[in-house]
Structure formats: C-alpha cells, structure tokens
PDB file of N, CA and C in Angstrom:
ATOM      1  N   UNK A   1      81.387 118.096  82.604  1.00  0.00           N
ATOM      2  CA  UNK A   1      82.574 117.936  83.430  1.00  0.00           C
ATOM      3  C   UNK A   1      83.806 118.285  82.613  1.00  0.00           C
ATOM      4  N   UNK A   2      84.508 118.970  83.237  1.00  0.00           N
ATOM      5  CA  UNK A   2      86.182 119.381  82.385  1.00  0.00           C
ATOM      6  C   UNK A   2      87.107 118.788  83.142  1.00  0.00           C
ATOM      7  N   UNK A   3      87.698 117.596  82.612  1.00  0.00           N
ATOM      8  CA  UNK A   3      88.292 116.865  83.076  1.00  0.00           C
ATOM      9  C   UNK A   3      90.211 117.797  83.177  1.00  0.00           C
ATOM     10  N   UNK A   4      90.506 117.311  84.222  1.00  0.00           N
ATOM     11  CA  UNK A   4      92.102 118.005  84.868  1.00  0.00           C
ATOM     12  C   UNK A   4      93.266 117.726  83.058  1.00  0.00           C
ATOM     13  N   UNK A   5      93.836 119.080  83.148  1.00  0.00           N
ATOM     14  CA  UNK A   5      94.935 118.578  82.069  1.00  0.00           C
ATOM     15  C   UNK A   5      95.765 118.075  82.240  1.00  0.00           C
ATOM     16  N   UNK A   6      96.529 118.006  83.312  1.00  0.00           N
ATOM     17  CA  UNK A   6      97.992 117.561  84.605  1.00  0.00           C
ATOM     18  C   UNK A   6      97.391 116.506  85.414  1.00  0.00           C
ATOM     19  N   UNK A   7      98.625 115.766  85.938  1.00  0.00           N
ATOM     20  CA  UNK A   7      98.342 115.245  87.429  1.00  0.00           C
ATOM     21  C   UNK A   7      98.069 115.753  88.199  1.00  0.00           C
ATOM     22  N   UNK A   8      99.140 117.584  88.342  1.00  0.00           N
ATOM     23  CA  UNK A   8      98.986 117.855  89.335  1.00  0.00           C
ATOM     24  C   UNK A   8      97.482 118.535  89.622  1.00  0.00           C
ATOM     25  N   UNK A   9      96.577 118.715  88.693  1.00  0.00           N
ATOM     26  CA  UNK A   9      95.569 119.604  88.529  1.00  0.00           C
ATOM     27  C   UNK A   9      94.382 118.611  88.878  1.00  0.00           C
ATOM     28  N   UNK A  10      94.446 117.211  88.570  1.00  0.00           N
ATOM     29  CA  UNK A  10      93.812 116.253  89.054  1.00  0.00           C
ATOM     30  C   UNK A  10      93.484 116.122  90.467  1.00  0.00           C
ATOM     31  N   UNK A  11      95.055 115.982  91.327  1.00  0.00           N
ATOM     32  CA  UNK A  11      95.330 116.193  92.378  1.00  0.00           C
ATOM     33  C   UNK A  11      94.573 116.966  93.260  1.00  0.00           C
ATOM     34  N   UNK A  12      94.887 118.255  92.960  1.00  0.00           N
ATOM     35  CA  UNK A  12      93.904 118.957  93.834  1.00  0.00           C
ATOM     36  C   UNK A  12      92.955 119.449  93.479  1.00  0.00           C
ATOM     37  N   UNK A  13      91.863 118.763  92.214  1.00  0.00           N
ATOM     38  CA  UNK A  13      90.945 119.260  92.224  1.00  0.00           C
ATOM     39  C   UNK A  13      90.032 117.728  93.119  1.00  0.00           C
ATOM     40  N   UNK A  14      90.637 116.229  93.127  1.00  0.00           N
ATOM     41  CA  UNK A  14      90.667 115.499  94.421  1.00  0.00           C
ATOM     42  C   UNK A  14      90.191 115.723  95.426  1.00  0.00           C
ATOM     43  N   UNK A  15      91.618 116.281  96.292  1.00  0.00           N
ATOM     44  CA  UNK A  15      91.867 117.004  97.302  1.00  0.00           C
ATOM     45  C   UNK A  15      91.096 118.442  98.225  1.00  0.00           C
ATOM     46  N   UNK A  16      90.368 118.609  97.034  1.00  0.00           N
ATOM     47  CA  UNK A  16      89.412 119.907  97.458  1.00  0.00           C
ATOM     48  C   UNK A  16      87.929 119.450  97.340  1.00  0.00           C
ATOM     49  N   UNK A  17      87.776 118.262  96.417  1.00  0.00           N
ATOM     50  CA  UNK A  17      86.225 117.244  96.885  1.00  0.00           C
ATOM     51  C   UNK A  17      86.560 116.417  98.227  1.00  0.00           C
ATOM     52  N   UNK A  18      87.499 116.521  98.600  1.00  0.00           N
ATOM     53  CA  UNK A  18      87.785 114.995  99.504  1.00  0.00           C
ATOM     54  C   UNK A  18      87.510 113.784  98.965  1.00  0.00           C
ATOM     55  N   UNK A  19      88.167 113.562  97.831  1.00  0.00           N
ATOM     56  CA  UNK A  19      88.015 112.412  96.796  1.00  0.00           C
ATOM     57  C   UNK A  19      89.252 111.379  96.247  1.00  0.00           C
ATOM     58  N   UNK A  20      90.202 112.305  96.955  1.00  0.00           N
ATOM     59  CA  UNK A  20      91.999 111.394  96.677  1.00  0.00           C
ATOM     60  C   UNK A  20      91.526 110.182  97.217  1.00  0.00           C
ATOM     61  N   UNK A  21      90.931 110.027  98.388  1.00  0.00           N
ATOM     62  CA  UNK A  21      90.879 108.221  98.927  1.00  0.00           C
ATOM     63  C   UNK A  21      90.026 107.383  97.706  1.00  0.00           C
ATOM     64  N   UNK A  22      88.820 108.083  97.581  1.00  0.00           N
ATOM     65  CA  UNK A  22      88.121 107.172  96.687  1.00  0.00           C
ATOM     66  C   UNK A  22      88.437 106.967  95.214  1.00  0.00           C
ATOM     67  N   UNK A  23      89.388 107.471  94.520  1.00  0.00           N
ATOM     68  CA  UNK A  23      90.462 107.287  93.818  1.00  0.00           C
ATOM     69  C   UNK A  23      91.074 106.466  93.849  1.00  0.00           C
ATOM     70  N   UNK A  24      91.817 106.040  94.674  1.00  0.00           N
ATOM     71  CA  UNK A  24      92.705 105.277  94.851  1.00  0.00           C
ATOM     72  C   UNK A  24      92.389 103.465  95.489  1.00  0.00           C
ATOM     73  N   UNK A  25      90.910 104.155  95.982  1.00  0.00           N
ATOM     74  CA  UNK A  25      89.825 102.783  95.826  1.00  0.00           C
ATOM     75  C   UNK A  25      89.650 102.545  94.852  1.00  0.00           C
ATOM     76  N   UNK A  26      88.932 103.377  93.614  1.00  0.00           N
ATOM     77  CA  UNK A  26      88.717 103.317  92.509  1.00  0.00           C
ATOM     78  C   UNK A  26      89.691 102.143  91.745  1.00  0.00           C
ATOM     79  N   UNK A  27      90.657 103.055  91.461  1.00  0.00           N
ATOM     80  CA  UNK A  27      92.246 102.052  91.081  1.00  0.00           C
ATOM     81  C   UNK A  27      92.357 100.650  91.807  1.00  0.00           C
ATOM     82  N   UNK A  28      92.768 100.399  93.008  1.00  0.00           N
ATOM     83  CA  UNK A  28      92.849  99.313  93.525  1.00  0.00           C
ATOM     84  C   UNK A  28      91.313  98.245  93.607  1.00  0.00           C
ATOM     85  N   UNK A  29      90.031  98.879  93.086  1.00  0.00           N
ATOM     86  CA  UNK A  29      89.054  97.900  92.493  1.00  0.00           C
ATOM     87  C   UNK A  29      89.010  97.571  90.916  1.00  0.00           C
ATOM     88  N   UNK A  30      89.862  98.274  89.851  1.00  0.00           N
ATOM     89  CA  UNK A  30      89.580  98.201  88.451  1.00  0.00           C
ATOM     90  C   UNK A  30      91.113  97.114  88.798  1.00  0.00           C
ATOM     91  N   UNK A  31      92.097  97.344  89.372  1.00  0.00           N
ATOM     92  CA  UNK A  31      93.179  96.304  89.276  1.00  0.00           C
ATOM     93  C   UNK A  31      93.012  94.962  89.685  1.00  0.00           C
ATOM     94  N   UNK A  32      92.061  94.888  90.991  1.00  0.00           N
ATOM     95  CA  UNK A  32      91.022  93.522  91.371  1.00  0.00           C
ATOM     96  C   UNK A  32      91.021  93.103  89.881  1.00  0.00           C
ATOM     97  N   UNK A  33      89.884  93.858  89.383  1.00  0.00           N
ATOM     98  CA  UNK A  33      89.028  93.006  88.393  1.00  0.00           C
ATOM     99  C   UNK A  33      89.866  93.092  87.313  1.00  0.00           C
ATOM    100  N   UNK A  34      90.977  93.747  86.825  1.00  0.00           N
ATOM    101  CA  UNK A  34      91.543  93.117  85.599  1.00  0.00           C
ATOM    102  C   UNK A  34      92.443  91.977  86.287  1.00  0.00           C
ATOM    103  N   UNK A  35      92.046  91.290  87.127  1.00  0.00           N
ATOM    104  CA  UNK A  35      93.145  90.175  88.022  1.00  0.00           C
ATOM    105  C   UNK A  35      95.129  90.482  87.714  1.00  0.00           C
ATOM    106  N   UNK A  36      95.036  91.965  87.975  1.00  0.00           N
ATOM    107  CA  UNK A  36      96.620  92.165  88.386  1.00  0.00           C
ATOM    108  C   UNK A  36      97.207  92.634  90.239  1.00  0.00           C
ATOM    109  N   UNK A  37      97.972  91.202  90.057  1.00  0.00           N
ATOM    110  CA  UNK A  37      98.066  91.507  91.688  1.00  0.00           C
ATOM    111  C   UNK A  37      98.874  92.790  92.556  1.00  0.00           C
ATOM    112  N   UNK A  38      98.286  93.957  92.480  1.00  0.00           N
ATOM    113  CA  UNK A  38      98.779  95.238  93.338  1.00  0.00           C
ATOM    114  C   UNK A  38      97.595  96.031  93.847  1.00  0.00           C
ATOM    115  N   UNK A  39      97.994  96.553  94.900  1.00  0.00           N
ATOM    116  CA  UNK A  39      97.067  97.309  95.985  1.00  0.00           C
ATOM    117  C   UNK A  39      97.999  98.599  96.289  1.00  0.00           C
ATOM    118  N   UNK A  40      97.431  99.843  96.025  1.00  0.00           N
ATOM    119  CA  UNK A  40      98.060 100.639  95.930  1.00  0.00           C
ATOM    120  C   UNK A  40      97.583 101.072  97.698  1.00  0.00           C
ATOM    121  N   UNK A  41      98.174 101.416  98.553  1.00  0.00           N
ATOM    122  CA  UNK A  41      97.550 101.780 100.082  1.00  0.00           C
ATOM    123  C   UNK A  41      96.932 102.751  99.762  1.00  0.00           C
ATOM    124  N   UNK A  42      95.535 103.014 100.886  1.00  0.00           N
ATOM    125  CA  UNK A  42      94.871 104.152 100.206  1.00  0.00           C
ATOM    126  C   UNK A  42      95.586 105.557 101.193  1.00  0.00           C
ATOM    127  N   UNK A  43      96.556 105.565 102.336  1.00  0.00           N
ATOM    128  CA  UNK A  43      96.953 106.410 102.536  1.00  0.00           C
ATOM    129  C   UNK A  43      98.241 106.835 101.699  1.00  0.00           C
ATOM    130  N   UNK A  44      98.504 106.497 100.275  1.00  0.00           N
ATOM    131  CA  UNK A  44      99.699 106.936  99.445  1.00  0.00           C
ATOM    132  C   UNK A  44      99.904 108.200  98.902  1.00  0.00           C
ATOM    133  N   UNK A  45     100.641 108.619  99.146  1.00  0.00           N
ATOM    134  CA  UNK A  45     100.519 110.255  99.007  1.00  0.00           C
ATOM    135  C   UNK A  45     100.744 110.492  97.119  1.00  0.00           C
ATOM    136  N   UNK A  46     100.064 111.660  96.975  1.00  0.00           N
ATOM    137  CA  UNK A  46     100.066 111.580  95.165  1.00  0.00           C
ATOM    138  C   UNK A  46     101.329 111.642  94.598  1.00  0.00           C
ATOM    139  N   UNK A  47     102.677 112.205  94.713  1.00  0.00           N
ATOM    140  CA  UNK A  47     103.440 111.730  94.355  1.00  0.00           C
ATOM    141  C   UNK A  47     103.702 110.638  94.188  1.00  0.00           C
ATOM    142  N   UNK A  48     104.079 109.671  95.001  1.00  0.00           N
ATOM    143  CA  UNK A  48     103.979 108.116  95.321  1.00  0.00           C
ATOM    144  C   UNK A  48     102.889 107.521  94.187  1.00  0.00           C
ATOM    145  N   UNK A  49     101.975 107.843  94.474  1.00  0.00           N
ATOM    146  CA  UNK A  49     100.805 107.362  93.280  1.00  0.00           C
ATOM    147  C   UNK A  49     101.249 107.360  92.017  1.00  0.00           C
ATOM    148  N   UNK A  50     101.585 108.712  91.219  1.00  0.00           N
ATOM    149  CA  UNK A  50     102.168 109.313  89.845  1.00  0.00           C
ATOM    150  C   UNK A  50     103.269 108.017  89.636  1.00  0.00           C
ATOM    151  N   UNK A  51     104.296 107.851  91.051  1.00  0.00           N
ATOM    152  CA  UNK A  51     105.399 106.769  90.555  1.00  0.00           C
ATOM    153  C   UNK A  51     105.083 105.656  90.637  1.00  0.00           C
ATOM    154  N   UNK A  52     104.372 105.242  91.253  1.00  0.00           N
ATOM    155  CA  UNK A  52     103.841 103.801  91.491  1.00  0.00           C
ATOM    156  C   UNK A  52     103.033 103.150  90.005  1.00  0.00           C
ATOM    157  N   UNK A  53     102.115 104.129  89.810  1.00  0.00           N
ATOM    158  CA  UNK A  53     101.414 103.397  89.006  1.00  0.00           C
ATOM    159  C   UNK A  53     102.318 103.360  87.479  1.00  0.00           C
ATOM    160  N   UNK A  54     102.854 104.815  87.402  1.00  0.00           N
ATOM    161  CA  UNK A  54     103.827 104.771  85.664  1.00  0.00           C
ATOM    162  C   UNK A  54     105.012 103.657  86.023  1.00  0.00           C
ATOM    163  N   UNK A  55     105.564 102.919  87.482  1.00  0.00           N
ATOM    164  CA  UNK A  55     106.389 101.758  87.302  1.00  0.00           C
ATOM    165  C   UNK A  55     105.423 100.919  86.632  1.00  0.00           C
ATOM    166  N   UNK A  56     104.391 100.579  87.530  1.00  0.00           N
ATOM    167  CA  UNK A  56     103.461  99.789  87.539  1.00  0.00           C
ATOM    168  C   UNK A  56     102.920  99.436  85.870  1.00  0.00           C
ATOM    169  N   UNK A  57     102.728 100.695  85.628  1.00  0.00           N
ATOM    170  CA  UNK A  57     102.238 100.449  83.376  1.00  0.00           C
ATOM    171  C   UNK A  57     103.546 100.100  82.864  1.00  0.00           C
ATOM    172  N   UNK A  58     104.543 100.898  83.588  1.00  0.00           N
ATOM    173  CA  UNK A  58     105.715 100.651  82.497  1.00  0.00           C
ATOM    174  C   UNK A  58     106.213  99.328  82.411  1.00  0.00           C
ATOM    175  N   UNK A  59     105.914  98.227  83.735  1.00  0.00           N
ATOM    176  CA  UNK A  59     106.319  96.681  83.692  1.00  0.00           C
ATOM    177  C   UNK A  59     105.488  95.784  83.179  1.00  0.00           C
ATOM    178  N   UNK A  60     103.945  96.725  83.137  1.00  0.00           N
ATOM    179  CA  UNK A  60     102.747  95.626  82.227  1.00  0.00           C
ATOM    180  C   UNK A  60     103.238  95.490  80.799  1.00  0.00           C
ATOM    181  N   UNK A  61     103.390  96.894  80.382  1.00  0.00           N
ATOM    182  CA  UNK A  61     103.468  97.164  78.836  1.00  0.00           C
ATOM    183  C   UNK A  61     104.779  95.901  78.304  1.00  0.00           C
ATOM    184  N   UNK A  62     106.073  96.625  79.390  1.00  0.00           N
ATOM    185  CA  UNK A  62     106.931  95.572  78.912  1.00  0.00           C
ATOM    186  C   UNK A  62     107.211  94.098  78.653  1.00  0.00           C
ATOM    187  N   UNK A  63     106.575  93.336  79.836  1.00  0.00           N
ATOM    188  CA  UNK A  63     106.104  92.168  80.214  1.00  0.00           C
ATOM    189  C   UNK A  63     105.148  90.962  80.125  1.00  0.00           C
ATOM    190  N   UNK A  64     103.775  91.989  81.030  1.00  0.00           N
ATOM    191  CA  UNK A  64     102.767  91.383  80.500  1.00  0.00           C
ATOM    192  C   UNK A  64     101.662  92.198  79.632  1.00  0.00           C
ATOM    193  N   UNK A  65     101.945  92.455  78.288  1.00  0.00           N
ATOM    194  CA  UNK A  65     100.978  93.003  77.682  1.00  0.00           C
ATOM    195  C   UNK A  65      99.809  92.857  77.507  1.00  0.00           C
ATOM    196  N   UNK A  66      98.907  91.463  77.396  1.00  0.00           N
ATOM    197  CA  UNK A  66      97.715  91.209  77.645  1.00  0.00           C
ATOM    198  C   UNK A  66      97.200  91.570  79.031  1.00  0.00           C
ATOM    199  N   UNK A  67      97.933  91.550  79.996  1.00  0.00           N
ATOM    200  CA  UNK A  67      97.140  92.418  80.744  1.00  0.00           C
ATOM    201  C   UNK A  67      97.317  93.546  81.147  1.00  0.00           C
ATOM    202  N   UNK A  68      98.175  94.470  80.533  1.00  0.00           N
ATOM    203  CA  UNK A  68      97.938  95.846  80.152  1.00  0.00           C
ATOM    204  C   UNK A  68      96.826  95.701  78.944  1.00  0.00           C
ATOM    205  N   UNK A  69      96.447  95.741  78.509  1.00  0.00           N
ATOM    206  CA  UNK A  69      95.342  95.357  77.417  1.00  0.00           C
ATOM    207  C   UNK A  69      94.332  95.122  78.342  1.00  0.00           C
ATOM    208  N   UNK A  70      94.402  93.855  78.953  1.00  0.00           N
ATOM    209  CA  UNK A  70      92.986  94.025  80.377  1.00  0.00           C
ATOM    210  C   UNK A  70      92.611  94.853  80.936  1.00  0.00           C
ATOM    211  N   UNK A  71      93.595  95.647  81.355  1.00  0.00           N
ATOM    212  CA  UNK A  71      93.714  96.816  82.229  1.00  0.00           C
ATOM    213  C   UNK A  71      93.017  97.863  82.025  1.00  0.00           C
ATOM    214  N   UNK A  72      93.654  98.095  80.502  1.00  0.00           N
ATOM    215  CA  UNK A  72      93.032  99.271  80.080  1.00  0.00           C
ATOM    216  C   UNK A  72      91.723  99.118  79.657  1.00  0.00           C
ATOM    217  N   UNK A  73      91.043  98.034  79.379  1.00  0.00           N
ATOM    218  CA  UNK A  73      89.997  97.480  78.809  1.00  0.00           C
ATOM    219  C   UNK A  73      88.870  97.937  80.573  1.00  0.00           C
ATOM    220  N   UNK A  74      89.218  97.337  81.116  1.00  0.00           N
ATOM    221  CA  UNK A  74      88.262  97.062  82.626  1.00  0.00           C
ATOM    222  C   UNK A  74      88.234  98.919  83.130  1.00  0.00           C
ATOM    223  N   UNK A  75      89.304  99.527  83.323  1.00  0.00           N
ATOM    224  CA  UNK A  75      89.226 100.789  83.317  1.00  0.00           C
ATOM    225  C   UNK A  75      88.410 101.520  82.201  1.00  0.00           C
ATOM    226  N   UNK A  76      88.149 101.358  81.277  1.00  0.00           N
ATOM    227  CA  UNK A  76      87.462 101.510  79.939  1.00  0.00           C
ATOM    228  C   UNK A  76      88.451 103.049  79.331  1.00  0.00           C
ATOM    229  N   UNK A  77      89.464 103.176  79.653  1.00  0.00           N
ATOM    230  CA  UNK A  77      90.185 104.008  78.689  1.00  0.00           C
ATOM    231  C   UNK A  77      89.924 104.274  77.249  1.00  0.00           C
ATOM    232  N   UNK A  78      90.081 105.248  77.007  1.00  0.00           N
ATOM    233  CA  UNK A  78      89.427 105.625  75.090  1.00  0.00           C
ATOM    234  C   UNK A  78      90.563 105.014  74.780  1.00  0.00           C
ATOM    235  N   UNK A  79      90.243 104.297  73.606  1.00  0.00           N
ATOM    236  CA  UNK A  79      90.994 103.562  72.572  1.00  0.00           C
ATOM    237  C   UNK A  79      91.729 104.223  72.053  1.00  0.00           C
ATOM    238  N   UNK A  80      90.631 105.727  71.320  1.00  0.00           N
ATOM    239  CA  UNK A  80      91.350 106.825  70.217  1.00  0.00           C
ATOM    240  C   UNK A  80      92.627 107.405  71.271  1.00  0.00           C
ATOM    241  N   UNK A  81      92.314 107.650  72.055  1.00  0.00           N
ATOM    242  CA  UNK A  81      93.375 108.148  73.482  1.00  0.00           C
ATOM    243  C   UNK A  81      94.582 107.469  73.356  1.00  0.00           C
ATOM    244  N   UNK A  82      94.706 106.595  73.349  1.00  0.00           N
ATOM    245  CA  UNK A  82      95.795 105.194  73.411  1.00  0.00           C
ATOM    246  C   UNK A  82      96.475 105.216  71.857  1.00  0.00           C
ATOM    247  N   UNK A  83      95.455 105.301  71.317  1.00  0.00           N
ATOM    248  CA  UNK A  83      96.160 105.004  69.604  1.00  0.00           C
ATOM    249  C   UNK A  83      96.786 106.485  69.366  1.00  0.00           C
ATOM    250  N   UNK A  84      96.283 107.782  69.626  1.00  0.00           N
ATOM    251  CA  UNK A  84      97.134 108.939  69.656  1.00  0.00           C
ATOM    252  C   UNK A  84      98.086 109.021  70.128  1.00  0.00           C
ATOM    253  N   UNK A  85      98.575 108.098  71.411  1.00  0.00           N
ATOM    254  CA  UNK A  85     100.441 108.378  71.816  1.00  0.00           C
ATOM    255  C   UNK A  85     100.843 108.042  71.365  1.00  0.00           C
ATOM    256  N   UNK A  86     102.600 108.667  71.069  1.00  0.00           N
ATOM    257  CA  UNK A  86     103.028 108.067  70.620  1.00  0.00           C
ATOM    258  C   UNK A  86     104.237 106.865  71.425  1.00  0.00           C
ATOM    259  N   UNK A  87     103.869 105.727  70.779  1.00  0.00           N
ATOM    260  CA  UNK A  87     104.851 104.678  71.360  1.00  0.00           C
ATOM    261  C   UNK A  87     106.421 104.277  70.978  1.00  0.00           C
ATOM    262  N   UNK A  88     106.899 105.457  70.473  1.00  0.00           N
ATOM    263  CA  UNK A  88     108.340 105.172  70.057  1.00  0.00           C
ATOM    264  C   UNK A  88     109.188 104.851  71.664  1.00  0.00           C
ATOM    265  N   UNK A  89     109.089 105.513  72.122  1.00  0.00           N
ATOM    266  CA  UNK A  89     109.583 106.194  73.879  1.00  0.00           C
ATOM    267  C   UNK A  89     108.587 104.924  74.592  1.00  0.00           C
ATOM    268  N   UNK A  90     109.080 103.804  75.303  1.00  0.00           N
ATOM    269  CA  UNK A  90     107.608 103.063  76.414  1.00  0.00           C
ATOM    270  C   UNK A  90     108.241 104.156  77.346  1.00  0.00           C
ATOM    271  N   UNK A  91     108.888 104.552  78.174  1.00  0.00           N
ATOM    272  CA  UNK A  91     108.702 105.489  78.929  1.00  0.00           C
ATOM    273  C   UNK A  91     107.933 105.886  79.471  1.00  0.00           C
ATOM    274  N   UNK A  92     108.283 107.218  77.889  1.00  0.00           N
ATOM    275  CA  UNK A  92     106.648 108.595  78.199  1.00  0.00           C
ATOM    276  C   UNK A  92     105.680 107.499  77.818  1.00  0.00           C
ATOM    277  N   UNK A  93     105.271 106.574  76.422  1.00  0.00           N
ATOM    278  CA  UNK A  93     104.067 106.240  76.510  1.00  0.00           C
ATOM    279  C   UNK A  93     103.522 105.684  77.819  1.00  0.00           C
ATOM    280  N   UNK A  94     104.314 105.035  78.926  1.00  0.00           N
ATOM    281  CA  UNK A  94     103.602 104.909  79.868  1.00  0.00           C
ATOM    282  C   UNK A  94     103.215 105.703  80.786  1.00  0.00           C
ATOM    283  N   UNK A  95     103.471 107.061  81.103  1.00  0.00           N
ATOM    284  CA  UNK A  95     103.680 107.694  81.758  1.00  0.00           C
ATOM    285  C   UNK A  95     102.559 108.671  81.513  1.00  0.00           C
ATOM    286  N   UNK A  96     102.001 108.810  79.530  1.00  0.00           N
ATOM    287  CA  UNK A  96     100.798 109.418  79.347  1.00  0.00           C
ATOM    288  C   UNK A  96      99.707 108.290  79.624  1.00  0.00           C
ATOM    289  N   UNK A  97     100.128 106.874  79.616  1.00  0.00           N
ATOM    290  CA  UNK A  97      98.723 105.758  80.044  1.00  0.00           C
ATOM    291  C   UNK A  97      98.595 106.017  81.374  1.00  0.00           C
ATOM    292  N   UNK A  98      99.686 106.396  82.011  1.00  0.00           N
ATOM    293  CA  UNK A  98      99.369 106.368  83.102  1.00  0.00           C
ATOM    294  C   UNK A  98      98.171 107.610  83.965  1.00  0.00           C
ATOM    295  N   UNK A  99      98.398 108.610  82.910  1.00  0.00           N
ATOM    296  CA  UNK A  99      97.358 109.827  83.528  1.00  0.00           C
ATOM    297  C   UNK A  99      96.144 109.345  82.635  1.00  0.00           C
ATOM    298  N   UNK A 100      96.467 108.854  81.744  1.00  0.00           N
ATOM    299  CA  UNK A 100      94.655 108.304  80.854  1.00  0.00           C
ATOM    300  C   UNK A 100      94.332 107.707  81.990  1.00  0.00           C
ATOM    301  N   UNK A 101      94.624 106.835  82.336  1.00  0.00           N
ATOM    302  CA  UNK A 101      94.134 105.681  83.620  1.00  0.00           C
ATOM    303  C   UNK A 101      93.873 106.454  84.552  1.00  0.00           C
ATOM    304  N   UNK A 102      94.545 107.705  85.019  1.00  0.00           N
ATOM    305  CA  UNK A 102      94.043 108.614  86.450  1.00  0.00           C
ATOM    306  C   UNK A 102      92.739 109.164  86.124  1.00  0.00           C
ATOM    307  N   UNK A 103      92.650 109.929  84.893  1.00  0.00           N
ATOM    308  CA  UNK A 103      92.043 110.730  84.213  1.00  0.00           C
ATOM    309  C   UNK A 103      90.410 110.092  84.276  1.00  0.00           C
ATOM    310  N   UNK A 104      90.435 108.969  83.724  1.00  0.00           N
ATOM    311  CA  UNK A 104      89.304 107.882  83.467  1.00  0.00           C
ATOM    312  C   UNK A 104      89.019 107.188  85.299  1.00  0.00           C
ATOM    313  N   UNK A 105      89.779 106.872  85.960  1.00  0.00           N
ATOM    314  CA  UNK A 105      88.912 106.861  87.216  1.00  0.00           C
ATOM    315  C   UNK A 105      88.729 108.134  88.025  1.00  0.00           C
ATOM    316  N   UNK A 106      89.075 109.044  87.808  1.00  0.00           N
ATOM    317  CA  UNK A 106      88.951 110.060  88.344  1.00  0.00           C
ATOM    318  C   UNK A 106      87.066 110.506  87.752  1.00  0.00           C
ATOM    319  N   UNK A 107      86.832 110.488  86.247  1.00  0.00           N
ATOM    320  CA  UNK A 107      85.712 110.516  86.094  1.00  0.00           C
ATOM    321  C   UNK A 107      84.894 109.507  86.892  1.00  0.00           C
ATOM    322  N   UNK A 108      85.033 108.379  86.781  1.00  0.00           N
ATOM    323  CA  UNK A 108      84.611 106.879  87.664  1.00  0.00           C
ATOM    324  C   UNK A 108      83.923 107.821  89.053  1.00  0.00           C
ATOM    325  N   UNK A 109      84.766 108.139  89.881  1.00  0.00           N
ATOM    326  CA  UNK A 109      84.887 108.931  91.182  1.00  0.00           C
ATOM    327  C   UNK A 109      84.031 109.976  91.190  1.00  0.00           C
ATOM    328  N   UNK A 110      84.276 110.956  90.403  1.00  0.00           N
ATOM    329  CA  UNK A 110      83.520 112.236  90.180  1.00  0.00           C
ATOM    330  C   UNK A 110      82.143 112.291  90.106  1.00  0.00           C
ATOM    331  N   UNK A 111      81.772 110.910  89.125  1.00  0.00           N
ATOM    332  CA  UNK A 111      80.277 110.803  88.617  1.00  0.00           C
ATOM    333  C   UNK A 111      79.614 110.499  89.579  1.00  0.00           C
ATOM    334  N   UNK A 112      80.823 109.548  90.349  1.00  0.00           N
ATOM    335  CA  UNK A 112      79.544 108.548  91.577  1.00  0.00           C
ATOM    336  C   UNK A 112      79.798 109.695  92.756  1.00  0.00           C
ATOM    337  N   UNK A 113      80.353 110.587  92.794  1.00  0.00           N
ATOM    338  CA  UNK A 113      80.418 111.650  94.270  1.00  0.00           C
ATOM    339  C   UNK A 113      79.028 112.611  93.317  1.00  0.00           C
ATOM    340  N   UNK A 114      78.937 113.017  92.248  1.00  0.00           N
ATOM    341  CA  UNK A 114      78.206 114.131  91.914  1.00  0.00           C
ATOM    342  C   UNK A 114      76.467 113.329  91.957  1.00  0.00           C
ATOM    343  N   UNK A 115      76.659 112.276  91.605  1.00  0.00           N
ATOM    344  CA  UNK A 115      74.935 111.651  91.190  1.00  0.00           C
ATOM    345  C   UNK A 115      74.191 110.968  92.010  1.00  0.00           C
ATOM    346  N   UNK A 116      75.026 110.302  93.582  1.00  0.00           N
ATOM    347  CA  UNK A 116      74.923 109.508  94.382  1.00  0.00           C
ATOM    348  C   UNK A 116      73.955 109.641  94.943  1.00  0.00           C
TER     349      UNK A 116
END
C-alpha cells in the first residue's frame, strides 16, 4: 500500500473507493475509545474535517496532553513519526499530527475495505 502524501491526495483517493464515510467512522470510533468527547458528523465535508480535527489536536496538545498521548496511542500512530516533527511551532506540529492521524486511519479503512 502507498500511503497519500497530502490531505488532499488522501481525499480523493477516499472518495474514489467510496471510503470518506468509513473514515470518518473510523475517527469518531478511535476518539470513543481514547474517551475524548467529539463526534465528527459523518456527512462533514473534507475541508471541514482538515479544520476540525487540526482545532481539535491543536486544543489536546495545548490543554489536555495526556490525552493527546491517548489519542495517539489508541490510533496507534508511529512514535518515530511524532518524534520527527518538529515542535517549536504547536501550530504546524498539530497540523502534521493531524494528517499522521488521517494517514493511520485511513490505513485502518483501507485494510478492512481491501481484506474483508
């Protein structure tokens, strides 16, 4: 599998499985189980998504960090991934957690549409 370099490349490679919904299931079941309370609607259009969720990291990171730490833990994000940004900027660093996190359920999605 060659995972998308962009959002936007994520997006419609999604969009052309018919897989944006189960995505966004995906997400709103790994946020269940790291017990953070948000539900992203599954009719949210991907823009909306891109901003929602980089608010969404950018108020864990600031706030509640242990469960950004959950988060990323229950999503199973690469560690080495995480320890390569750089965190001078929370910003951008949230904004690249935020496509690790797309990136990583998007595989989630992919595996269970390709092996099912």
């Amino acid at each position: 599998m060659q995972l998308p370099t962009t959002f936007d490349a994520l997006i419609k490679e999604a969009n052309q499985l018919n897989l944006y919904t189960s995505l966004v299931k995906q997400l709103n079941k790994d946020f269940l189980l790291a017990n953070i309370d948000f539900d992203f609607h599954q009719d949210i259009p991907p823009t909306s998504l891109k901003l929602v969720l980089h608010e969404t990291v950018y108020r864990l990171i600031q706030e509640k960090f242990s469960e950004y730490l959950n988060l990323l833990y229950i999503i199973d994000v690469s560690e080495d991934a995480i320890k390569a940004l750089n965190g001078d900027d929370v910003l951008k660093l949230s904004e690249a957690v935020s496509f690790l996190i797309l990136k990583r359920e998007w595989q989630k999605v992919w595996f269970r549409h390709k092996y099912a």
